[in-house]
Protein backbone atom coordinates (compact mmCIF):
# COMPACT_ATOMS: atom_id res chain seq x y z
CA UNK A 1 70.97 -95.69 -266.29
CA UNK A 2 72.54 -97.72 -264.01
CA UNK A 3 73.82 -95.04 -261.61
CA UNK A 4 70.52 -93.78 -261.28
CA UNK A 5 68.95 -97.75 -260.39
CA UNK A 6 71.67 -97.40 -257.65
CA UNK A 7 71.26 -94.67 -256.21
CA UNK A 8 67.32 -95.12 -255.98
CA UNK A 9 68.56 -98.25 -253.97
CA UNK A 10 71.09 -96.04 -251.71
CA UNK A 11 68.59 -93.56 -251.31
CA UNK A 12 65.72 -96.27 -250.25
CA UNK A 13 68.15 -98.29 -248.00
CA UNK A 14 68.42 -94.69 -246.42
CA UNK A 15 65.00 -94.55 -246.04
CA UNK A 16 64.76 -98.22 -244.65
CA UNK A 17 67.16 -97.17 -242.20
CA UNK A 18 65.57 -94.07 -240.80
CA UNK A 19 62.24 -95.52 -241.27
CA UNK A 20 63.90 -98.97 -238.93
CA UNK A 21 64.98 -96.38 -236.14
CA UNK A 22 61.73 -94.13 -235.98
CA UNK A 23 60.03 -97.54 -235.44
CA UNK A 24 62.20 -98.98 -232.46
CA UNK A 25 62.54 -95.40 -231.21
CA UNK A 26 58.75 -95.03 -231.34
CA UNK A 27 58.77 -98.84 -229.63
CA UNK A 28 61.01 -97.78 -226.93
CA UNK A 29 59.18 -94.99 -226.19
CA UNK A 30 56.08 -96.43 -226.05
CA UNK A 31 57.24 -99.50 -224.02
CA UNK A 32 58.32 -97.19 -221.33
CA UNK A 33 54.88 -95.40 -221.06
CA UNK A 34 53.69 -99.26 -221.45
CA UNK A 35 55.57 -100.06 -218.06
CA UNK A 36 54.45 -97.33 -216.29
CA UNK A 37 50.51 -97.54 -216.83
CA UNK A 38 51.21 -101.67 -216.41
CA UNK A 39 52.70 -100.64 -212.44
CA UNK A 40 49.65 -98.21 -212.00
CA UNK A 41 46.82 -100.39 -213.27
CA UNK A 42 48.79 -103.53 -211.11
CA UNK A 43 49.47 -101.05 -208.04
CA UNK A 44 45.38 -100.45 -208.52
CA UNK A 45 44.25 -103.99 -208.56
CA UNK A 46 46.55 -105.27 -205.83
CA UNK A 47 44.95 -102.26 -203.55
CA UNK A 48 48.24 -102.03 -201.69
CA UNK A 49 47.63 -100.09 -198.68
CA UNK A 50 50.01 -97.31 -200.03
CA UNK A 51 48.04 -96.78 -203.63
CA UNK A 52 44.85 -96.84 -200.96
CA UNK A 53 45.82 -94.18 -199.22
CA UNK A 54 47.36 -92.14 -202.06
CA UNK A 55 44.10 -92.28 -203.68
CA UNK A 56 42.30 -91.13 -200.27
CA UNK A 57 44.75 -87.96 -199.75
CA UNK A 58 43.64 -87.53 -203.57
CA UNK A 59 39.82 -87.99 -202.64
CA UNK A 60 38.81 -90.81 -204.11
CA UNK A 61 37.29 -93.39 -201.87
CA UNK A 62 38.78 -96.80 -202.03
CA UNK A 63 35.53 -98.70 -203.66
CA UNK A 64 36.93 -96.76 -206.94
CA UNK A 65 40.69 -98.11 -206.53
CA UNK A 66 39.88 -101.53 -208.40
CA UNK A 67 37.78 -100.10 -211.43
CA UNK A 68 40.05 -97.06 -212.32
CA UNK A 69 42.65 -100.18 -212.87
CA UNK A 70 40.19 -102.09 -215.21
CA UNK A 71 39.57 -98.76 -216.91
CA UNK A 72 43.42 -98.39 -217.30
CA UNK A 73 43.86 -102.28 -218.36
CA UNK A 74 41.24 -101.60 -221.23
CA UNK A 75 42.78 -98.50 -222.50
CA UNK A 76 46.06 -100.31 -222.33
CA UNK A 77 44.44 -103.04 -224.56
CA UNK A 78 43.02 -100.58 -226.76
CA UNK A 79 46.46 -98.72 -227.05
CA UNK A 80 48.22 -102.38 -227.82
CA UNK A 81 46.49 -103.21 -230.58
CA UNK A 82 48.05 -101.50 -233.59
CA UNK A 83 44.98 -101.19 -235.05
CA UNK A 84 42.99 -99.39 -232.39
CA UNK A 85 46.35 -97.69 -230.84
CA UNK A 86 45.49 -94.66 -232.09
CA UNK A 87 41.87 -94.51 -230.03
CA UNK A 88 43.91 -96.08 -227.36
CA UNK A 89 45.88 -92.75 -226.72
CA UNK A 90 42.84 -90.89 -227.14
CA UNK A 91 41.36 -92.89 -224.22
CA UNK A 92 44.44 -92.43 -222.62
CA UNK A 93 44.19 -88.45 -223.38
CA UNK A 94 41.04 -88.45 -221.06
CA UNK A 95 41.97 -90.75 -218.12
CA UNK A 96 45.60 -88.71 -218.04
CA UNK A 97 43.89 -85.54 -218.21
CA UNK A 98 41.58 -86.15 -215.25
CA UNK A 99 44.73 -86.99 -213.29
CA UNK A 100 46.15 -84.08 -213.97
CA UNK A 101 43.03 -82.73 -213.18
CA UNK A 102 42.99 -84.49 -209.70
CA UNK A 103 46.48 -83.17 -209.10
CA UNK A 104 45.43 -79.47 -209.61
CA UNK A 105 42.30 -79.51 -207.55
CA UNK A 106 44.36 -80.94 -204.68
CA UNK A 107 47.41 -78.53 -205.08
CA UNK A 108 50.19 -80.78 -205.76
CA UNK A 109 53.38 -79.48 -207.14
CA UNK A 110 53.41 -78.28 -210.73
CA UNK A 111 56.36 -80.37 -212.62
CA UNK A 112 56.67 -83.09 -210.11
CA UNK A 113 52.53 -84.00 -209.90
CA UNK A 114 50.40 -81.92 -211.87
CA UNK A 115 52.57 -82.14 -215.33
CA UNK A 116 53.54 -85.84 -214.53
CA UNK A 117 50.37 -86.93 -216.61
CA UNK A 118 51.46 -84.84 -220.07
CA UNK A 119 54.98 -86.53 -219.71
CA UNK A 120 52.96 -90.09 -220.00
CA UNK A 121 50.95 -88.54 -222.86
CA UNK A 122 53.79 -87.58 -224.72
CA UNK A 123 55.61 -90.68 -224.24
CA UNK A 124 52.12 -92.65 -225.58
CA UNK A 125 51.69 -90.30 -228.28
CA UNK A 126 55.51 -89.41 -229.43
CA UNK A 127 55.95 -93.17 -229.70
CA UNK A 128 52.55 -93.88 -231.05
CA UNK A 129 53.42 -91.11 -234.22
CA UNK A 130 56.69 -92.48 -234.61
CA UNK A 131 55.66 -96.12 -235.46
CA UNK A 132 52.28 -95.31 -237.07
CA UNK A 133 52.12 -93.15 -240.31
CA UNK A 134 48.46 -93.22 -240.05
CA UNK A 135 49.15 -90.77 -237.12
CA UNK A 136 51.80 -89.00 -239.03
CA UNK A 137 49.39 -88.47 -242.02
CA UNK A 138 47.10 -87.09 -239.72
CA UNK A 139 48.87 -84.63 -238.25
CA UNK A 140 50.37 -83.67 -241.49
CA UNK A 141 53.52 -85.05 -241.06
CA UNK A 142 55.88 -85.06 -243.96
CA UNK A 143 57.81 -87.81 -242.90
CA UNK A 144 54.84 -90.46 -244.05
């Protein structure tokens, strides 16, 4: 009897342990997509003159610099919360898919510009399933 009280404890300190490095792994990847929309939504509000003129060879005028950068702050804040992170990358979904949008209908490289967008996604949403099982459950995840 006692064997098997110890090695429900081995095998649930195994599970605390892979459960503890999905978690910071999920963290990590999640802070760097963190740090990246935190530059572009500061880049947007400051209205250097380079993000100005980026977003003129891109077509927007610059009256729209400032509130694409509150639109990114509140989908950051959504995305922080753990409670609303998961609507958080769906808002993020959109906004990244209409830059990747904007990239196409310009013609900016494929994997450099145009793609750029899906790597942020899958940094939000890679470390948004690995420290959430309520994402994990609903994709069907096994892992819980």
């Amino acid at each position: 009897m006692q064997t098997s009280q110890f090695s429900d404890a081995s095998f649930q300190a195994g599970g605390a342990r892979r459960s503890s490095a999905r978690l910071w792994t999920g963290r990590v990847l999640s802070g760097i997509a963190v740090l990246f929309l935190t530059f572009d939504f500061a880049v947007k509000l400051l209205r250097l003159p380079s993000t100005v003129e980026i977003m003129a060879q891109l077509g927007y005028p610059a009256a729209v610099i400032v509130p694409l950068g509150l639109v990114e702050i509140a989908c950051l804040v959504v995305y922080l919360v753990p409670r609303t992170a998961p609507l958080g990358a769906v808002l993020w979904t959109g906004y990244l898919g209409g830059a990747m949008a904007t990239h196409v209908r310009v013609g900016n490289p494929l994997f450099s510009h145009v793609l750029f967008p899906i790597y942020i996604a899958a940094l939000i949403w890679g470390g948004l399933w690995l420290r959430d099982a309520r994402v994990r459950r609903f994709f069907g995840s096994r892992l819980g």
